[in-house]
PDB file of N, CA and C in Angstrom:
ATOM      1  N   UNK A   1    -166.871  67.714  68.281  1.00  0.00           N
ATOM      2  CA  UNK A   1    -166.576  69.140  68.297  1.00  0.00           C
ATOM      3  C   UNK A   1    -167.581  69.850  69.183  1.00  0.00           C
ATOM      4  N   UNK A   2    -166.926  70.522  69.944  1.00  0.00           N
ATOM      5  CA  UNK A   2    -168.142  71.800  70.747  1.00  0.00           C
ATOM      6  C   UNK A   2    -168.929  72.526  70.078  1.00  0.00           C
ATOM      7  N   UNK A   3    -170.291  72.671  70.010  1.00  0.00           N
ATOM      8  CA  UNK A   3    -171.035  73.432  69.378  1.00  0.00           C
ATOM      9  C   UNK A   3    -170.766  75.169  69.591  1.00  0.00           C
ATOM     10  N   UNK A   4    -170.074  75.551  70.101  1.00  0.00           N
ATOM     11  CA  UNK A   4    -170.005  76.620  70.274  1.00  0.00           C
ATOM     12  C   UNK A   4    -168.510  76.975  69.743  1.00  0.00           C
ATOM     13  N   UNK A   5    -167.559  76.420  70.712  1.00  0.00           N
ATOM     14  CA  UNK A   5    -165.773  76.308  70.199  1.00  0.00           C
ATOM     15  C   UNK A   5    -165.572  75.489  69.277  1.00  0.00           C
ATOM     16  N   UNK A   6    -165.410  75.996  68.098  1.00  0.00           N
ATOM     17  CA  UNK A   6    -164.494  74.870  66.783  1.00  0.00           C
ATOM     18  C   UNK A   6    -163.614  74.196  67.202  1.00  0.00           C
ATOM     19  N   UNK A   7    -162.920  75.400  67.872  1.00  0.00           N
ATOM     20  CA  UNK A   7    -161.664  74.594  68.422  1.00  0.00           C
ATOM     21  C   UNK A   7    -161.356  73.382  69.506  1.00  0.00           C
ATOM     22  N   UNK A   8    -162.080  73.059  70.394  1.00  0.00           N
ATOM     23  CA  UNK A   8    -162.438  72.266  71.166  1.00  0.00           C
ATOM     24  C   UNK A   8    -163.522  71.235  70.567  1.00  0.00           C
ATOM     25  N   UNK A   9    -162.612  69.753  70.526  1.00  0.00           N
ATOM     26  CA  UNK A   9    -163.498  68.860  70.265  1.00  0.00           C
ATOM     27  C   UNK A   9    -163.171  68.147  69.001  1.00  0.00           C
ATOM     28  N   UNK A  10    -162.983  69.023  68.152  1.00  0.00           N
ATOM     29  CA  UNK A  10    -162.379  68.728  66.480  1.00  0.00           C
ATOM     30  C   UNK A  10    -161.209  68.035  66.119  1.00  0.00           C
ATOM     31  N   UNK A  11    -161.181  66.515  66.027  1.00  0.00           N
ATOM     32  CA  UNK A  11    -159.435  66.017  65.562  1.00  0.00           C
ATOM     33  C   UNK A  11    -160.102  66.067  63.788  1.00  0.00           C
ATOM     34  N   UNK A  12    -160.582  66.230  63.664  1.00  0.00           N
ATOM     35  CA  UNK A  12    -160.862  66.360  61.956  1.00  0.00           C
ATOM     36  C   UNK A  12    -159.907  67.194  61.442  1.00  0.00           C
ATOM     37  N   UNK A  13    -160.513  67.735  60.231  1.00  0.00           N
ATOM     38  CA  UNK A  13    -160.061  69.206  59.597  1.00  0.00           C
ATOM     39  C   UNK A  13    -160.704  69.736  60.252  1.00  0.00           C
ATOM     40  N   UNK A  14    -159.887  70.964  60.245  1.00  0.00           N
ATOM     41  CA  UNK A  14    -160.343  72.480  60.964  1.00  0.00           C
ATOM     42  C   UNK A  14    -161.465  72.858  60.109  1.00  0.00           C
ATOM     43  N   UNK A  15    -162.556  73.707  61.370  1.00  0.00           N
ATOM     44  CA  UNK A  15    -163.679  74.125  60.369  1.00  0.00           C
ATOM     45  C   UNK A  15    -162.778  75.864  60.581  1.00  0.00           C
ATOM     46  N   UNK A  16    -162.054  76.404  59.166  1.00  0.00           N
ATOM     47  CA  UNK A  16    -161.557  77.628  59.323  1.00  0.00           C
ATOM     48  C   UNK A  16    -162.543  78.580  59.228  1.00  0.00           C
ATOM     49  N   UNK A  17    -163.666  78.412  58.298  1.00  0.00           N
ATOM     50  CA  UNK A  17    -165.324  79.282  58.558  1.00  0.00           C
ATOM     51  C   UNK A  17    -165.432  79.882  59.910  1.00  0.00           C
ATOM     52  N   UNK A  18    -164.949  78.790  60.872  1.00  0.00           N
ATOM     53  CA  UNK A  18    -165.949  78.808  62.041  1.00  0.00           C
ATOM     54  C   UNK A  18    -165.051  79.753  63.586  1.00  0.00           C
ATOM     55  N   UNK A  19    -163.710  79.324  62.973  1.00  0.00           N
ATOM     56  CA  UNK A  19    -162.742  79.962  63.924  1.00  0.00           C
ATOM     57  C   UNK A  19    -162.935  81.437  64.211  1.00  0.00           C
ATOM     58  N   UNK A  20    -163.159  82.220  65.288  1.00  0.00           N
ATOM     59  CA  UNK A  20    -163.413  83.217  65.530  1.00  0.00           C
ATOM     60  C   UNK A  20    -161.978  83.791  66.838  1.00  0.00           C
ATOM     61  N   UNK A  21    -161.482  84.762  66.567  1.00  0.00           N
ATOM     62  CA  UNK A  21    -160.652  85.368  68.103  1.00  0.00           C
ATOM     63  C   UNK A  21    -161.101  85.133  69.145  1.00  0.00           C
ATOM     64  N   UNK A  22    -162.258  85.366  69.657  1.00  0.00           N
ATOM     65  CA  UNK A  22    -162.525  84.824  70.682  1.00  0.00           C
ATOM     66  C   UNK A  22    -162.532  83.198  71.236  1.00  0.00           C
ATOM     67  N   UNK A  23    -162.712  82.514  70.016  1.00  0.00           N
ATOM     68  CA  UNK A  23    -162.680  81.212  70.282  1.00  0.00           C
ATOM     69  C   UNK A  23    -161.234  80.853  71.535  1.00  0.00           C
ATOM     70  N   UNK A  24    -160.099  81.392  70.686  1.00  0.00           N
ATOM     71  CA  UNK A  24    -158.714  81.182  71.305  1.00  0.00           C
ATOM     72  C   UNK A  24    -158.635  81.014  72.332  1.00  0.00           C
ATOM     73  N   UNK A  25    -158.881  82.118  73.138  1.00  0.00           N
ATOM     74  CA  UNK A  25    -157.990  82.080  74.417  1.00  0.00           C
ATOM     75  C   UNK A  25    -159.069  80.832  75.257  1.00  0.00           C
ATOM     76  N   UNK A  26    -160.397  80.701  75.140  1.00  0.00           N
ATOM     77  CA  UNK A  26    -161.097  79.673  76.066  1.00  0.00           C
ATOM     78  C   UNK A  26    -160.539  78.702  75.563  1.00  0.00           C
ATOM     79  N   UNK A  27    -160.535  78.455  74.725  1.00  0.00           N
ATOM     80  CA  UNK A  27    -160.376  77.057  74.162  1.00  0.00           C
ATOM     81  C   UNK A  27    -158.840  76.195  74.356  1.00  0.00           C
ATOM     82  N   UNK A  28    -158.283  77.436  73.975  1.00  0.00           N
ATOM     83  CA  UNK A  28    -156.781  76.544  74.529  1.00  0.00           C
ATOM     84  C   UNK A  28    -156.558  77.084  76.309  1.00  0.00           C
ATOM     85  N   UNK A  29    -157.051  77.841  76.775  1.00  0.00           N
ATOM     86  CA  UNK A  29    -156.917  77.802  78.011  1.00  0.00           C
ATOM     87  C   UNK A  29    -157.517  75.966  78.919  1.00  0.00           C
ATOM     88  N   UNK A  30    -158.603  75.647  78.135  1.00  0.00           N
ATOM     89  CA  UNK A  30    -158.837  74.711  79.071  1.00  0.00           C
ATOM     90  C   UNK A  30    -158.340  73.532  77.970  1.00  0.00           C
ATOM     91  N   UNK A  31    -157.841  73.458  77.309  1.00  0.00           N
ATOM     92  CA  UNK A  31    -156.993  72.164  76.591  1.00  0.00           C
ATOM     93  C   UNK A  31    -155.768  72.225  77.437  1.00  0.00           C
ATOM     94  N   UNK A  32    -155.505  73.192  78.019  1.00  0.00           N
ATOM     95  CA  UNK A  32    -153.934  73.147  78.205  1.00  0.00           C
ATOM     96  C   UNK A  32    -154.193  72.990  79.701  1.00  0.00           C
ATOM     97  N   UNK A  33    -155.225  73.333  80.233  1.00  0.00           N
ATOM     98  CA  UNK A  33    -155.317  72.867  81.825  1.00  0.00           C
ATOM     99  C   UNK A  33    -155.767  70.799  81.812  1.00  0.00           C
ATOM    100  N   UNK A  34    -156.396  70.498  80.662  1.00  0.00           N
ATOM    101  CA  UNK A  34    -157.002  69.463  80.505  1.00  0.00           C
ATOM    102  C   UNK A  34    -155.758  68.154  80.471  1.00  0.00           C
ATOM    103  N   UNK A  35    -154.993  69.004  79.189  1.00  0.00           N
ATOM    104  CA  UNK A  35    -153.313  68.443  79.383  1.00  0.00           C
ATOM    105  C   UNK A  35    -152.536  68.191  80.024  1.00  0.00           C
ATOM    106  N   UNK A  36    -152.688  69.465  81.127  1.00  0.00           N
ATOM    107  CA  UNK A  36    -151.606  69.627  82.431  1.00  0.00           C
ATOM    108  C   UNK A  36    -152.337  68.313  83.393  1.00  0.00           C
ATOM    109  N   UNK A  37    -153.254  67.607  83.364  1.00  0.00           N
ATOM    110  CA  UNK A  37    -154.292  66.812  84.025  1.00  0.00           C
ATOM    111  C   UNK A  37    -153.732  65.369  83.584  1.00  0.00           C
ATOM    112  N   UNK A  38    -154.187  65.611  82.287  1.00  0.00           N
ATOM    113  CA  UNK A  38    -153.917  64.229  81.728  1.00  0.00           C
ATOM    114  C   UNK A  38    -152.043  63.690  81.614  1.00  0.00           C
ATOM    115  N   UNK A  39    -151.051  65.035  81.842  1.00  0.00           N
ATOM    116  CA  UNK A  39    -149.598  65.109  81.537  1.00  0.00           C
ATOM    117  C   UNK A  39    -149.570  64.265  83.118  1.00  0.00           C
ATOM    118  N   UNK A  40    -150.264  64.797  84.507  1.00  0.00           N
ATOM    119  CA  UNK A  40    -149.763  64.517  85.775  1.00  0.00           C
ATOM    120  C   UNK A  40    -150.338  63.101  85.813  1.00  0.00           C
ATOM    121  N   UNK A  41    -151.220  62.621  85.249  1.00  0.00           N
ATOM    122  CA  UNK A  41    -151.795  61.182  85.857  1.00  0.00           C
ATOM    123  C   UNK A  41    -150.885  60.191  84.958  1.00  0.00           C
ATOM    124  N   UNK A  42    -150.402  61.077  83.728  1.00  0.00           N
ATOM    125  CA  UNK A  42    -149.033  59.751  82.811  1.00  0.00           C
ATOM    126  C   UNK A  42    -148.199  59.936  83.896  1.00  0.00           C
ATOM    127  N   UNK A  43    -147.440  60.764  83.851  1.00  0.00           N
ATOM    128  CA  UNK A  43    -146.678  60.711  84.971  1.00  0.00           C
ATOM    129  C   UNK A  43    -146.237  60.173  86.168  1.00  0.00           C
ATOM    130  N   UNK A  44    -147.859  59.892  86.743  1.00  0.00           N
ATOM    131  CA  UNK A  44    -147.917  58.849  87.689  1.00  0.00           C
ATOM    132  C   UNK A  44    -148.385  57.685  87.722  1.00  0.00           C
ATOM    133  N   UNK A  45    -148.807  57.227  86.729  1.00  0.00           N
ATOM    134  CA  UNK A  45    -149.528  56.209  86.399  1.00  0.00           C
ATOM    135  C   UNK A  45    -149.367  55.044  85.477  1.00  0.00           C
ATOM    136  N   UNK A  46    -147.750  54.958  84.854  1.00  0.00           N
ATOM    137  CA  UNK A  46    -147.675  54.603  83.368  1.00  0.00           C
ATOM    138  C   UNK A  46    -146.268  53.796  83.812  1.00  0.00           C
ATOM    139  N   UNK A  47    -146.771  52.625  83.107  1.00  0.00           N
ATOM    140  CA  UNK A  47    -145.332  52.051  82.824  1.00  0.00           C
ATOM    141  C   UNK A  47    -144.954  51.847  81.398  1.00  0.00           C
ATOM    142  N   UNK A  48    -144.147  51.603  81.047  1.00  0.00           N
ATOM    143  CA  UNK A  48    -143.472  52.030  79.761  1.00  0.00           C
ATOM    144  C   UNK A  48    -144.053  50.752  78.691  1.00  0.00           C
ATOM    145  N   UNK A  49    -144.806  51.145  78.115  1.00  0.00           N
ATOM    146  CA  UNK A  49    -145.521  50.298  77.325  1.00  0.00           C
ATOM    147  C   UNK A  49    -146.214  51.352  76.283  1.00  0.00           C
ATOM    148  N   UNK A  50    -146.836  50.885  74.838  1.00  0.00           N
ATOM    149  CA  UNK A  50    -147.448  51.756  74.336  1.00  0.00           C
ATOM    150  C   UNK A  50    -148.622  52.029  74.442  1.00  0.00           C
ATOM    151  N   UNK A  51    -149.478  51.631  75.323  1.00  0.00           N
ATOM    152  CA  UNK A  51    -150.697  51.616  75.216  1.00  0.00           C
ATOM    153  C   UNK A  51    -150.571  52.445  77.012  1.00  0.00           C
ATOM    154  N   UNK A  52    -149.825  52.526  77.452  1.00  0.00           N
ATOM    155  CA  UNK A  52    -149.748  53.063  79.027  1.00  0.00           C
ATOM    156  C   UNK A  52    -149.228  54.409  78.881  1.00  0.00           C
ATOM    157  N   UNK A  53    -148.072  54.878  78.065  1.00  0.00           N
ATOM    158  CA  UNK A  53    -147.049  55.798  77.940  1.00  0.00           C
ATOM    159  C   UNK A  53    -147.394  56.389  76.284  1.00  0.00           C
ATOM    160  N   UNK A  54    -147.369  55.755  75.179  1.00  0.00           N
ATOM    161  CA  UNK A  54    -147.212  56.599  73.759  1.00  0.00           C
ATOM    162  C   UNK A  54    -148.233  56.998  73.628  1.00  0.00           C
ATOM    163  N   UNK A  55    -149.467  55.605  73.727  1.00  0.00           N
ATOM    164  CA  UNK A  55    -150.817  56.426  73.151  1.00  0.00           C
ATOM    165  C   UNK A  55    -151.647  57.729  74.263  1.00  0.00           C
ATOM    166  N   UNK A  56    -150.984  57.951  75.402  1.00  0.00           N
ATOM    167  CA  UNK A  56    -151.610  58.757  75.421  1.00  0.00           C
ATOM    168  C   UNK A  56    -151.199  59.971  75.605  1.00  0.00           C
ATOM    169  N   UNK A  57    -149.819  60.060  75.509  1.00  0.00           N
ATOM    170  CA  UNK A  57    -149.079  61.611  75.549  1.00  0.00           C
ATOM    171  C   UNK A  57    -149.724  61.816  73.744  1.00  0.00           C
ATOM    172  N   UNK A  58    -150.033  60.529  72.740  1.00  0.00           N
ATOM    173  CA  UNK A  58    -150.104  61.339  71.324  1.00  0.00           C
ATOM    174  C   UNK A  58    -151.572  61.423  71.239  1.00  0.00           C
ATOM    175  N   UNK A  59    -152.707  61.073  72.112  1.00  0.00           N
ATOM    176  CA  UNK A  59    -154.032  61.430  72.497  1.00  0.00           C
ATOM    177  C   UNK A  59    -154.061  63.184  73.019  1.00  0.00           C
ATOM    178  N   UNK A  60    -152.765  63.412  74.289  1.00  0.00           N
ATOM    179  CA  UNK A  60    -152.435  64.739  74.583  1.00  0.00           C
ATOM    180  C   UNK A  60    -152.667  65.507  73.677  1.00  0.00           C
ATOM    181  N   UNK A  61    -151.274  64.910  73.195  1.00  0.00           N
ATOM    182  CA  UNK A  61    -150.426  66.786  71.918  1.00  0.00           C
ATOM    183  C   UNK A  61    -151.700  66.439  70.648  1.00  0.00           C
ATOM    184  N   UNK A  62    -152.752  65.316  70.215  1.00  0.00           N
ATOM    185  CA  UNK A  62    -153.387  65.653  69.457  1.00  0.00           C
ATOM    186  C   UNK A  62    -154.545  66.257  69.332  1.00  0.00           C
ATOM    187  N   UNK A  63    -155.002  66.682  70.586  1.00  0.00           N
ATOM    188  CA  UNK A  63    -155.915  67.376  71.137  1.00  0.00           C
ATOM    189  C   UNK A  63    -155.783  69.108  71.343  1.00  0.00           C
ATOM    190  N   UNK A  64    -154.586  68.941  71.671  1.00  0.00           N
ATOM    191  CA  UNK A  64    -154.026  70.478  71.691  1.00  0.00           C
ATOM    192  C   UNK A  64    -153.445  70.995  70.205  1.00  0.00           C
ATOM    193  N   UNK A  65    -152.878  70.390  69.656  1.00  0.00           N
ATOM    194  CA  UNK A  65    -152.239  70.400  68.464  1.00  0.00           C
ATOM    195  C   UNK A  65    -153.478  70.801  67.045  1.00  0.00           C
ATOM    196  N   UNK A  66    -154.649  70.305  67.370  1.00  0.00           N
ATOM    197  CA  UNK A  66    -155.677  70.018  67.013  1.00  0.00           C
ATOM    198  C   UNK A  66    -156.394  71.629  67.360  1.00  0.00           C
ATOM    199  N   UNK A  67    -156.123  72.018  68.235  1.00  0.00           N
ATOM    200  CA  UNK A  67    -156.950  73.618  68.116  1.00  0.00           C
ATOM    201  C   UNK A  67    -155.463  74.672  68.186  1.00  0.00           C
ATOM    202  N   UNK A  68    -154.428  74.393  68.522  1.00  0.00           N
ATOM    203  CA  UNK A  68    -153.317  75.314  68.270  1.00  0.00           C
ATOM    204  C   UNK A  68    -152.901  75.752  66.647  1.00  0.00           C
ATOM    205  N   UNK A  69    -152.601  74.732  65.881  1.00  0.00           N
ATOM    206  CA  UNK A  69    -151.985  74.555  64.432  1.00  0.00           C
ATOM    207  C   UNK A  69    -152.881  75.244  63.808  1.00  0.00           C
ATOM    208  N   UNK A  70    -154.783  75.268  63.512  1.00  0.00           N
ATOM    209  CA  UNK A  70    -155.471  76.398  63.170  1.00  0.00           C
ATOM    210  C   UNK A  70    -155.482  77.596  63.542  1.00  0.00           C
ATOM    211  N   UNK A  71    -155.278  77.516  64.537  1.00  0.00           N
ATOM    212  CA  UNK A  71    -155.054  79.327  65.143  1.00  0.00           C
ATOM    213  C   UNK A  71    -153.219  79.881  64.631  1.00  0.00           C
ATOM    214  N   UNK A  72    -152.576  78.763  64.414  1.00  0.00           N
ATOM    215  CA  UNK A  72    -151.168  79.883  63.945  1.00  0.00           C
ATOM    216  C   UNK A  72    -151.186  79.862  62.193  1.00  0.00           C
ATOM    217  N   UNK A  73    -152.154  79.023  62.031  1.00  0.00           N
ATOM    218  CA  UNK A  73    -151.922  78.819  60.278  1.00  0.00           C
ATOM    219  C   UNK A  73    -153.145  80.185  60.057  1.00  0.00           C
ATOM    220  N   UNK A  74    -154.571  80.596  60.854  1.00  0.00           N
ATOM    221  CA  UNK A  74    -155.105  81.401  60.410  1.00  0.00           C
ATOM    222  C   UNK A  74    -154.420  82.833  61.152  1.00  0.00           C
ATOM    223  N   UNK A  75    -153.349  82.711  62.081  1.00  0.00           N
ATOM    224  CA  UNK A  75    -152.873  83.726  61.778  1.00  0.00           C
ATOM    225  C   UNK A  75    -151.898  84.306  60.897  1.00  0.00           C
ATOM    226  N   UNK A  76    -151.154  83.696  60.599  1.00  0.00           N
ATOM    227  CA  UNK A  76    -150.404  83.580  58.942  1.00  0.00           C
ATOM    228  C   UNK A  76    -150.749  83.989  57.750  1.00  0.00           C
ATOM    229  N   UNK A  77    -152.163  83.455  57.528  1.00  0.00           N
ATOM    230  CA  UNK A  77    -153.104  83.714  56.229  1.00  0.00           C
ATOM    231  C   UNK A  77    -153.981  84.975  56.478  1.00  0.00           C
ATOM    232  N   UNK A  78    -154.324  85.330  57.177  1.00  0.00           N
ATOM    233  CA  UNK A  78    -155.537  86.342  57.547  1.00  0.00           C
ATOM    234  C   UNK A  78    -155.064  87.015  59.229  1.00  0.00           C
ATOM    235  N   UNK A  79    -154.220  87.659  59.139  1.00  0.00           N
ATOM    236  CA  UNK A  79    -153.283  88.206  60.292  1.00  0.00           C
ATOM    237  C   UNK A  79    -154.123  89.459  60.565  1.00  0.00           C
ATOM    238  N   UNK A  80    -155.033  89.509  61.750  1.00  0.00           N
ATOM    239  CA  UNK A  80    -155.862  90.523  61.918  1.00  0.00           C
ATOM    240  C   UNK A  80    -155.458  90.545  63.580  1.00  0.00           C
ATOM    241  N   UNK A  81    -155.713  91.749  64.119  1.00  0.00           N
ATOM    242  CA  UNK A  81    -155.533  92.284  65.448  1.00  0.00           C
ATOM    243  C   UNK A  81    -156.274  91.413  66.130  1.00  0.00           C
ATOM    244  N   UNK A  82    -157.599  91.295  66.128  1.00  0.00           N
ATOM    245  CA  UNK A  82    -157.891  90.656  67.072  1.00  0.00           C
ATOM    246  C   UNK A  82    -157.760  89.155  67.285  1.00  0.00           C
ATOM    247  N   UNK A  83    -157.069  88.155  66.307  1.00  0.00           N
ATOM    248  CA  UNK A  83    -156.571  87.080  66.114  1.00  0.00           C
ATOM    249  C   UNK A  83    -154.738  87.010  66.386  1.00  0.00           C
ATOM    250  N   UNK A  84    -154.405  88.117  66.547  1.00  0.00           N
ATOM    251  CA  UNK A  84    -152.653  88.333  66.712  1.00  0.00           C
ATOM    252  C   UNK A  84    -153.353  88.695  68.657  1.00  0.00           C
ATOM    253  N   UNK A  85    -153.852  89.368  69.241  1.00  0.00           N
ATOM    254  CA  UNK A  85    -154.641  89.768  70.844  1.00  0.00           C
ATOM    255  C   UNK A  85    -154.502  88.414  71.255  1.00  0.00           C
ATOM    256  N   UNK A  86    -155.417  87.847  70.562  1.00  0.00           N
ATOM    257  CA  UNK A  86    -155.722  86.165  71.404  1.00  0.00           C
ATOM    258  C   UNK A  86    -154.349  85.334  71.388  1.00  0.00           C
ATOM    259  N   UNK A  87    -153.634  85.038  70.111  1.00  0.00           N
ATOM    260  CA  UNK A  87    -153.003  84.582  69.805  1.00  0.00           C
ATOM    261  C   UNK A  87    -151.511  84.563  71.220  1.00  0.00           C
ATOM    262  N   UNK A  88    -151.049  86.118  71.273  1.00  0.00           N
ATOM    263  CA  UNK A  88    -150.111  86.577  71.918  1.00  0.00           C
ATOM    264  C   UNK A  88    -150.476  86.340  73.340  1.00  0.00           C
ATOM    265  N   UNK A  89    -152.240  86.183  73.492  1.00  0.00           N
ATOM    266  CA  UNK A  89    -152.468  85.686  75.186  1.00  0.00           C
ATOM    267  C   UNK A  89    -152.562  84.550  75.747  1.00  0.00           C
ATOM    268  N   UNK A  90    -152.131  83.295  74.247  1.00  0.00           N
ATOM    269  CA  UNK A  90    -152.056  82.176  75.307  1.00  0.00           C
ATOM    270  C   UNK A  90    -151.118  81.556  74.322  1.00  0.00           C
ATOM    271  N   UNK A  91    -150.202  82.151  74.031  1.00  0.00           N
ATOM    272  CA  UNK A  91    -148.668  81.707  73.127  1.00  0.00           C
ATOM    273  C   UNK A  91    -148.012  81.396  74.420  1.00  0.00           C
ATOM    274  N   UNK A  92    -147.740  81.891  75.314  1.00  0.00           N
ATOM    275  CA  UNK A  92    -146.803  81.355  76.702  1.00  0.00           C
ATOM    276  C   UNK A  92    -147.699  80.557  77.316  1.00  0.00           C
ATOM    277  N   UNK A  93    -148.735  80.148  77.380  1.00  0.00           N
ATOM    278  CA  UNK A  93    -149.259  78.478  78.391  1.00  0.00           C
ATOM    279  C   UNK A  93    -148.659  77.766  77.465  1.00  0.00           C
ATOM    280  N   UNK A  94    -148.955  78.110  75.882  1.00  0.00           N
ATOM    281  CA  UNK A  94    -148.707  76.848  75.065  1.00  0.00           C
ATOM    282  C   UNK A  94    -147.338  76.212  74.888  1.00  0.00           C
ATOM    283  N   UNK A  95    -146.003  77.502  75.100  1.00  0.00           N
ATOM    284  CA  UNK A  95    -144.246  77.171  75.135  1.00  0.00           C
ATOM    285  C   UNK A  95    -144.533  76.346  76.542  1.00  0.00           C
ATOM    286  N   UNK A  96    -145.023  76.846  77.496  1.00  0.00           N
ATOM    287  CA  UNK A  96    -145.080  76.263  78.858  1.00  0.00           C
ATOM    288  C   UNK A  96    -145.442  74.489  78.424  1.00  0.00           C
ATOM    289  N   UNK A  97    -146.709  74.499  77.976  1.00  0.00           N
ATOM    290  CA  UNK A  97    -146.841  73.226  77.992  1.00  0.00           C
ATOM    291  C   UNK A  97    -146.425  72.631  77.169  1.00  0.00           C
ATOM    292  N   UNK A  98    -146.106  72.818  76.427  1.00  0.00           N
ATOM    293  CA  UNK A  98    -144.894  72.012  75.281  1.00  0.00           C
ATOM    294  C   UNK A  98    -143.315  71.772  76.171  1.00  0.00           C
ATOM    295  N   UNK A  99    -142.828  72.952  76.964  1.00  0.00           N
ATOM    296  CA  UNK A  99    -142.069  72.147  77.644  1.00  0.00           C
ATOM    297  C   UNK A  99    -141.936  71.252  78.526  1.00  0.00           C
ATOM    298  N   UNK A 100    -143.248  71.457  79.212  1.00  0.00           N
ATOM    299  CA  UNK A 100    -143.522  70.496  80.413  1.00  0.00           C
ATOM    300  C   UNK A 100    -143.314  69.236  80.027  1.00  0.00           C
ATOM    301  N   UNK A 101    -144.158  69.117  78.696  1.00  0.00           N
ATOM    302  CA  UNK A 101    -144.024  67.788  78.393  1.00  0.00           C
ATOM    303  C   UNK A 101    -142.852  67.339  77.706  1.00  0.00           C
ATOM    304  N   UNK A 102    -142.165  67.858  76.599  1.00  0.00           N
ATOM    305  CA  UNK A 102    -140.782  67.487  76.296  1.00  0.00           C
ATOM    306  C   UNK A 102    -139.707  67.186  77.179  1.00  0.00           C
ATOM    307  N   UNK A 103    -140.169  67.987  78.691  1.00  0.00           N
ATOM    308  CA  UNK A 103    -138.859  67.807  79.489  1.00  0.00           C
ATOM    309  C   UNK A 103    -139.173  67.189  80.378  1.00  0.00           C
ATOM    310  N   UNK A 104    -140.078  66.265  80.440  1.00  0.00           N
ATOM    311  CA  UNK A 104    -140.420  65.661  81.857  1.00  0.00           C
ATOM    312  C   UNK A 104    -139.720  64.312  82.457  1.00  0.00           C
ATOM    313  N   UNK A 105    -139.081  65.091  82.981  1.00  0.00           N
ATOM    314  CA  UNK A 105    -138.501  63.888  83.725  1.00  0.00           C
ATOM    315  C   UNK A 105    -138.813  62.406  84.181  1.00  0.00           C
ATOM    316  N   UNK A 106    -139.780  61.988  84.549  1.00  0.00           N
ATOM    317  CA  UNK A 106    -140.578  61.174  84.894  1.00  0.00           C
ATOM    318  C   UNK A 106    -141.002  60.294  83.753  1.00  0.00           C
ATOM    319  N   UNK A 107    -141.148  60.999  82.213  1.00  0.00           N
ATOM    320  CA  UNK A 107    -141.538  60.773  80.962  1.00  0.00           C
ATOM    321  C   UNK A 107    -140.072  59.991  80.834  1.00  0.00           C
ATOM    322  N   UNK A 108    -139.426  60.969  80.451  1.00  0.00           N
ATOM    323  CA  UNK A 108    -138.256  60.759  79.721  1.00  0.00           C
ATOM    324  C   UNK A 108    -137.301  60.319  80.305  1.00  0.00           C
TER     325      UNK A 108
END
């Protein structure tokens, strides 16, 4: 885990103590550029095997999944403005990259 971002770094349990609004938008901004990285080299790099192709699109989405799922479950429970701000500013990279990868041609 990042000493600074909860969210970055953590496949554990979420530390929810530690989650702050600001955390959000850095944190999934560069998971989702980190993704878009690791999405283009499967892409080009993988032949259909599980150790080439499964384990690491589920290394991907568990990394992202891993700081996204705390940020929509603490906005649910404790729905405050400046956690709905962050939330609403990187809700479209995250549809983006969820489709990228569901629809990728090359993948699928």
């Amino acid at each position: 885990m990042n000493d600074q971002n909860p969210l970055i770094g953590n496949l554990e349990l979420p530390k929810y103590d530690q989650i702050k609004a600001e955390h959000v938008e850095v944190a999934v901004r560069q998971l989702v550029k980190e993704a878009e990285a690791d999405l283009s080299h499967i892409e080009t790099n993988h032949t259909a095997t599980w150790e080439t192709l499964i384990e690491p699109l589920e290394n991907l989405t568990r990394k992202i999944q891993a700081c996204w799922h705390p940020v929509s479950h603490l906005l649910s429970v404790s729905n405050s403005t400046d956690m709905r701000e962050a939330y609403e500013k990187v809700q479209g990279d995250m549809v983006l990259l969820g489709l990228r990868i569901s629809q990728s041609a090359k993948i699928f």
